[in-house]
C-alpha atoms as a PDB file:
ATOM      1  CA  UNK A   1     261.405 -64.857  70.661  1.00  0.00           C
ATOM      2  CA  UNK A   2     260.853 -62.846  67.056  1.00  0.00           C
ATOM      3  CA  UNK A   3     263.804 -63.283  64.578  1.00  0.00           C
ATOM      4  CA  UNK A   4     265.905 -59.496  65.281  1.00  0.00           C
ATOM      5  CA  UNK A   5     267.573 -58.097  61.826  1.00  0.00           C
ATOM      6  CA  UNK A   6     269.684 -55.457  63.421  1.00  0.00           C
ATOM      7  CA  UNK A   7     273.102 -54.373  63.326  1.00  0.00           C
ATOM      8  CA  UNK A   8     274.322 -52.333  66.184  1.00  0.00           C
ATOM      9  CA  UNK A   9     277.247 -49.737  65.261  1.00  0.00           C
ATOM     10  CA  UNK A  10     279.775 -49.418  68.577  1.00  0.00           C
ATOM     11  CA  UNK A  11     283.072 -47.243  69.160  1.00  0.00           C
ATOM     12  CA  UNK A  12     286.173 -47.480  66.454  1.00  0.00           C
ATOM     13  CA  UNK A  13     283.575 -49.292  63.615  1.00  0.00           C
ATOM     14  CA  UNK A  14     282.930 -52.188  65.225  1.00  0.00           C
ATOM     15  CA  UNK A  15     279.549 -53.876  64.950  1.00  0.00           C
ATOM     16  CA  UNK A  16     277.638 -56.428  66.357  1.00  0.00           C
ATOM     17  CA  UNK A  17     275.133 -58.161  64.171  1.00  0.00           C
ATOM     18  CA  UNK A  18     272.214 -59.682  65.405  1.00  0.00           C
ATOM     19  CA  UNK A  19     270.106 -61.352  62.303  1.00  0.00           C
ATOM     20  CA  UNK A  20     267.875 -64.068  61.388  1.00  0.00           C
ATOM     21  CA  UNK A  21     268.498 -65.430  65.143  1.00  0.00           C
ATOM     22  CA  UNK A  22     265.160 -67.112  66.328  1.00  0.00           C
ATOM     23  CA  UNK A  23     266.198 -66.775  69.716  1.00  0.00           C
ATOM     24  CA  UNK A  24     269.184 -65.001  71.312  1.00  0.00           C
ATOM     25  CA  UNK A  25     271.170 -65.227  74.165  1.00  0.00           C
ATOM     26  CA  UNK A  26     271.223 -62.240  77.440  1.00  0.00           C
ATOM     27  CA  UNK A  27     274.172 -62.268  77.112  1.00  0.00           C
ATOM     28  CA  UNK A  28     274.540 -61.645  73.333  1.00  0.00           C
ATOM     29  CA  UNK A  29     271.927 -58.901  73.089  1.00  0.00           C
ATOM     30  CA  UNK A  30     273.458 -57.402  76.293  1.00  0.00           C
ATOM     31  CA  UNK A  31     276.573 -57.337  75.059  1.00  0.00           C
ATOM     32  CA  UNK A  32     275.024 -55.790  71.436  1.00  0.00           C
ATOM     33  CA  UNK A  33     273.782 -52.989  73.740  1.00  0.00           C
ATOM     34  CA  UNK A  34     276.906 -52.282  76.006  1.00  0.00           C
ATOM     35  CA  UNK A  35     278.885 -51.642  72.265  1.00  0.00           C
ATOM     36  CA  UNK A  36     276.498 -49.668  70.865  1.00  0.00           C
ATOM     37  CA  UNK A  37     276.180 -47.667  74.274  1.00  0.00           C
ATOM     38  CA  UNK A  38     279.925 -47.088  74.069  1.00  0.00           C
ATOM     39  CA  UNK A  39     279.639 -45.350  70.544  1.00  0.00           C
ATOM     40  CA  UNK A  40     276.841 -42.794  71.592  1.00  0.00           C
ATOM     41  CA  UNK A  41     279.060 -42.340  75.309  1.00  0.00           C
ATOM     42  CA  UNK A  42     281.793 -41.332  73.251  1.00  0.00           C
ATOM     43  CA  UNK A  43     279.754 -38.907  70.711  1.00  0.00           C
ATOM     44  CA  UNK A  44     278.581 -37.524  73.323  1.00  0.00           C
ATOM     45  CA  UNK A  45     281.420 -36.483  74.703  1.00  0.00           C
ATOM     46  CA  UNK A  46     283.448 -35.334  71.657  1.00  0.00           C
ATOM     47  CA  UNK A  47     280.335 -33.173  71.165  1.00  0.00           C
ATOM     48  CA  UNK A  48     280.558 -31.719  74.571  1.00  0.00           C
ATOM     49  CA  UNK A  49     284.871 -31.149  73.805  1.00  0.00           C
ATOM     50  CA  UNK A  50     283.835 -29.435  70.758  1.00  0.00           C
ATOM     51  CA  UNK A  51     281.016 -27.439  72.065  1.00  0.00           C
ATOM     52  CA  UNK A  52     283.418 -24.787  74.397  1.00  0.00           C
ATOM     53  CA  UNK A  53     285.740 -24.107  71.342  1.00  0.00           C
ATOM     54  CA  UNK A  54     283.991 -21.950  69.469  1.00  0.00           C
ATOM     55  CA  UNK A  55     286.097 -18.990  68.174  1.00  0.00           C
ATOM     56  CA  UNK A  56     285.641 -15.162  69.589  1.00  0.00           C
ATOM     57  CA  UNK A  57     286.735 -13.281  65.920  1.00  0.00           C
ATOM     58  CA  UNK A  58     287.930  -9.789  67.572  1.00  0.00           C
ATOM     59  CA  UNK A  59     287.766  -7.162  64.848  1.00  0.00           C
ATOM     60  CA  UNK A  60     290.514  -4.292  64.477  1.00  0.00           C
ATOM     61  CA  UNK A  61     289.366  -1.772  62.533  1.00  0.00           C
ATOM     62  CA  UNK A  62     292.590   1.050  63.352  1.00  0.00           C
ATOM     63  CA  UNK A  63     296.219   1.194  62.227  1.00  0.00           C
ATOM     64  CA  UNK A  64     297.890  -0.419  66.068  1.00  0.00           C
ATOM     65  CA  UNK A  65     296.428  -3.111  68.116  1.00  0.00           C
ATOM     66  CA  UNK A  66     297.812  -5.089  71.102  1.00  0.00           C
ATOM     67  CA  UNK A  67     297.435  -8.736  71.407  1.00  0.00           C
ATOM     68  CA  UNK A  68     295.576 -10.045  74.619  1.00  0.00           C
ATOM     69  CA  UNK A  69     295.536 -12.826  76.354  1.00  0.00           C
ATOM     70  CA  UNK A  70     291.867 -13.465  75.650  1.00  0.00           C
ATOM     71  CA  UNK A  71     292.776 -13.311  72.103  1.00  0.00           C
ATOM     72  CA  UNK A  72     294.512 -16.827  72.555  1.00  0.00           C
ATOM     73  CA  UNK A  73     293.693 -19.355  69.576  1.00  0.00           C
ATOM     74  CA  UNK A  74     291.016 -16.878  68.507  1.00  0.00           C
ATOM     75  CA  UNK A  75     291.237 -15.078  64.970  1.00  0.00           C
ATOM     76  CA  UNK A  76     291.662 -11.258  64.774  1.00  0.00           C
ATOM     77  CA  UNK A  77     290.382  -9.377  61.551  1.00  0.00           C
ATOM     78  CA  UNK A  78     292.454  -6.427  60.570  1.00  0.00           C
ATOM     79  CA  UNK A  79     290.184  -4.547  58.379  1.00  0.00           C
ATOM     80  CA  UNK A  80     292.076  -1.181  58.206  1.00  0.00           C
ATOM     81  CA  UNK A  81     293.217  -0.167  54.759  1.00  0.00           C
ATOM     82  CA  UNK A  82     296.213   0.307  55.345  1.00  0.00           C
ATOM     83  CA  UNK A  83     298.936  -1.403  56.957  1.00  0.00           C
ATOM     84  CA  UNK A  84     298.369  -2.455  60.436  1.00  0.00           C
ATOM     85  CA  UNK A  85     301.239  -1.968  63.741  1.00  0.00           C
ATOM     86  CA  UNK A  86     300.669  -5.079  65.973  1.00  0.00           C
ATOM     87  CA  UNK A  87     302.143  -5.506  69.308  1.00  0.00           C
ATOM     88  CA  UNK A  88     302.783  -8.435  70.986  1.00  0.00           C
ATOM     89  CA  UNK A  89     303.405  -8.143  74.612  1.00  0.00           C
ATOM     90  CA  UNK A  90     305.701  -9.889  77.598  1.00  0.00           C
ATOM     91  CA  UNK A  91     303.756 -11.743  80.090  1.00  0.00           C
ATOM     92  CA  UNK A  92     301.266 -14.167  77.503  1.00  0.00           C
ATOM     93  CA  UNK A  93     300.645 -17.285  78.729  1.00  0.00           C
ATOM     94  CA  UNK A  94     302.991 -19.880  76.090  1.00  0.00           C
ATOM     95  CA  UNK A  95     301.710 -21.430  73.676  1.00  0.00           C
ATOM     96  CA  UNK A  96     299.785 -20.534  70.056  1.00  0.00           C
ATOM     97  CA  UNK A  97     298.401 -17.196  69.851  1.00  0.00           C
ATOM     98  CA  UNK A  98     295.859 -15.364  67.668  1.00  0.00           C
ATOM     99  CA  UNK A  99     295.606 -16.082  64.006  1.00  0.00           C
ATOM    100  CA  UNK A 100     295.623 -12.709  62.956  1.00  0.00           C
ATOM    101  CA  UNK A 101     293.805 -12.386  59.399  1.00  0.00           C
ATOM    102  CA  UNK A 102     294.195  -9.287  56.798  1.00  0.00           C
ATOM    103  CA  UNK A 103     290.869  -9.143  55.708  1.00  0.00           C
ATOM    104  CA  UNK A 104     288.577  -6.233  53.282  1.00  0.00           C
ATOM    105  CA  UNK A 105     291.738  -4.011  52.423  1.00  0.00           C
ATOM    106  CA  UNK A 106     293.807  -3.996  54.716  1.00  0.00           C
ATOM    107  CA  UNK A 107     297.174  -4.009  53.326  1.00  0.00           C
ATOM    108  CA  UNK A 108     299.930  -5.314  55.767  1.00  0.00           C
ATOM    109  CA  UNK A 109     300.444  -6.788  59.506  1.00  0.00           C
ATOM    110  CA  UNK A 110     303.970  -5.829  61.400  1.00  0.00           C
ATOM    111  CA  UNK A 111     304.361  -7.662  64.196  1.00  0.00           C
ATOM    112  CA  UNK A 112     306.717  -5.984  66.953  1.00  0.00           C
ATOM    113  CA  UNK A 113     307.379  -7.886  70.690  1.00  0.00           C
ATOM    114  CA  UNK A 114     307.241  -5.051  73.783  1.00  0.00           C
ATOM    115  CA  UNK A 115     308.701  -5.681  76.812  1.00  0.00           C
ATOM    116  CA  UNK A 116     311.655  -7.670  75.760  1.00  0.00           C
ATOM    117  CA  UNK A 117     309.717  -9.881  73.768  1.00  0.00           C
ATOM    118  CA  UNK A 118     311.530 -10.372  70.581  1.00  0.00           C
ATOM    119  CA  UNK A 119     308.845 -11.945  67.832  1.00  0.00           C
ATOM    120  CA  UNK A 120     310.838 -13.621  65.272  1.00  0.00           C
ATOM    121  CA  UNK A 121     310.134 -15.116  61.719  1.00  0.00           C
ATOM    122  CA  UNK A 122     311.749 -18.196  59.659  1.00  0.00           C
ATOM    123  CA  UNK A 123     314.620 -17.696  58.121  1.00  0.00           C
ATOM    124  CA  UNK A 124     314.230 -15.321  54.955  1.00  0.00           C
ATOM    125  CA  UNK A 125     311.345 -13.687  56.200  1.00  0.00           C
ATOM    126  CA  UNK A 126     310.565 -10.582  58.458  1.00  0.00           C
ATOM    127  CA  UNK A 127     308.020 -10.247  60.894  1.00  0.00           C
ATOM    128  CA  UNK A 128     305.364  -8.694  59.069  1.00  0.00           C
ATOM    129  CA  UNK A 129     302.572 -10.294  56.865  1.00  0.00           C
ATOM    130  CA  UNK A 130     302.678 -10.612  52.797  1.00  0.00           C
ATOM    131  CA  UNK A 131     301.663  -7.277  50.856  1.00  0.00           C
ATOM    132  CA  UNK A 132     299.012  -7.097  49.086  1.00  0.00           C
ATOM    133  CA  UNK A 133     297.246  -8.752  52.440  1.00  0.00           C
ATOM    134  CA  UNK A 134     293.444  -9.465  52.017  1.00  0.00           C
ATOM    135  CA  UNK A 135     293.178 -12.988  52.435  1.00  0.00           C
ATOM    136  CA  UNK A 136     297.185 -13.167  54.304  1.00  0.00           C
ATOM    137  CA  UNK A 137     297.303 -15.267  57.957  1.00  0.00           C
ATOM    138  CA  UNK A 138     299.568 -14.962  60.315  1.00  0.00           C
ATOM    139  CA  UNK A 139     299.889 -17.025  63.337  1.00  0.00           C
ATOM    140  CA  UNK A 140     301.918 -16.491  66.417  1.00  0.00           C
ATOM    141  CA  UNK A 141     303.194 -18.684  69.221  1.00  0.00           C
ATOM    142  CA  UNK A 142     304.751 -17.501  72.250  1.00  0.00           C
ATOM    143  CA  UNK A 143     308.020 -19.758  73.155  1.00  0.00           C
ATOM    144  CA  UNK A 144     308.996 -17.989  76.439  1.00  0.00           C
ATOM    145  CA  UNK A 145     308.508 -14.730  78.372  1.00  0.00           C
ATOM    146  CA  UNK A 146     311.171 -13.663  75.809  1.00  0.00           C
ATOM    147  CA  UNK A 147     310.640 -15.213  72.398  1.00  0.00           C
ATOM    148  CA  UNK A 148     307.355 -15.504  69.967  1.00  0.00           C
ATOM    149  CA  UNK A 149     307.542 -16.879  66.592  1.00  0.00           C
ATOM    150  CA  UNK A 150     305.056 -15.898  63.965  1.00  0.00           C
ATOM    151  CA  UNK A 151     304.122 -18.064  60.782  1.00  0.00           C
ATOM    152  CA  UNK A 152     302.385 -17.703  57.944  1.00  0.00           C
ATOM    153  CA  UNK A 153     301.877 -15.691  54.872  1.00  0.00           C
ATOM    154  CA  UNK A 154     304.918 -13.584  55.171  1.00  0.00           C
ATOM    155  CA  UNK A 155     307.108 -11.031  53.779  1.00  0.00           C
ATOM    156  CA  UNK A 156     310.542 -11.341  52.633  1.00  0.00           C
ATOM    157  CA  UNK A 157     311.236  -7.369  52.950  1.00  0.00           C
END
């Protein structure tokens, strides 16, 4: 058999070499193959997880919106130019919500919970985003049917 020079990259860096052999063993070369299968099987597959996580940017253009469930780690681009009323509802699903971004010149973000949802921010800060807010993020994540948190590029007043 012809001398192989190869080195076969598998899953987690390893690597089987294969050089300067002037024969090699089934088992060797098969087992060459099954590790370098493994890498592209995994690839593969992180591709495929990646591949249904593209983000839906949902664009708010007036002075109120309402967050959705569909908004749910999604970001949402307030592009009003002034400040900007946003209402997060009872009943979301728990977990992290939108990322809501103040983009062009839009000014600030108040977040207020309806339906006995309170939406609460760290201590020292209020539950609206930074002044000034082109460029401010705020996230939110919903604790229970009763409590969301936001984070972020908040406001002190």
């Amino acid at each position: 058999m012809p001398s192989l020079a190869n080195s076969l990259a598998g899953p987690s860096g390893t690597t089987s070499n294969i050089t300067n052999s002037s024969t090699v063993s089934g088992a060797t070369l098969t087992n060459a193959l099954d590790t370098l299968k493994g890498g592209v099987d995994a690839n593969t597959a992180a591709i495929a997880l990646k591949a249904d996580k593209a983000w839906t940017v949902r664009t708010v253009t007036g002075t109120s919106d309402t967050t959705l469930s569909a908004d749910a780690g999604n970001p949402v681009l307030c592009t009003n130019a002034g400040a900007v009323a946003i209402s997060v509802p009872s009943g979301l699903p728990l977990g992290v919500y939108p990322y809501f971004f103040m983009g062009g010149a839009a000014t600030q973000g108040t977040f207020t919970g309806t339906g006995g949802l309170t939406v609460t921010a760290p201590s020292g800060f209020v539950a609206k985003s930074r002044v000034g807010g082109s460029g401010a993020m705020v996230a939110i994540n919903v604790l229970s049917s009763t409590v969301a948190v936001i984070s972020g590029d908040l406001s002190t007043t």
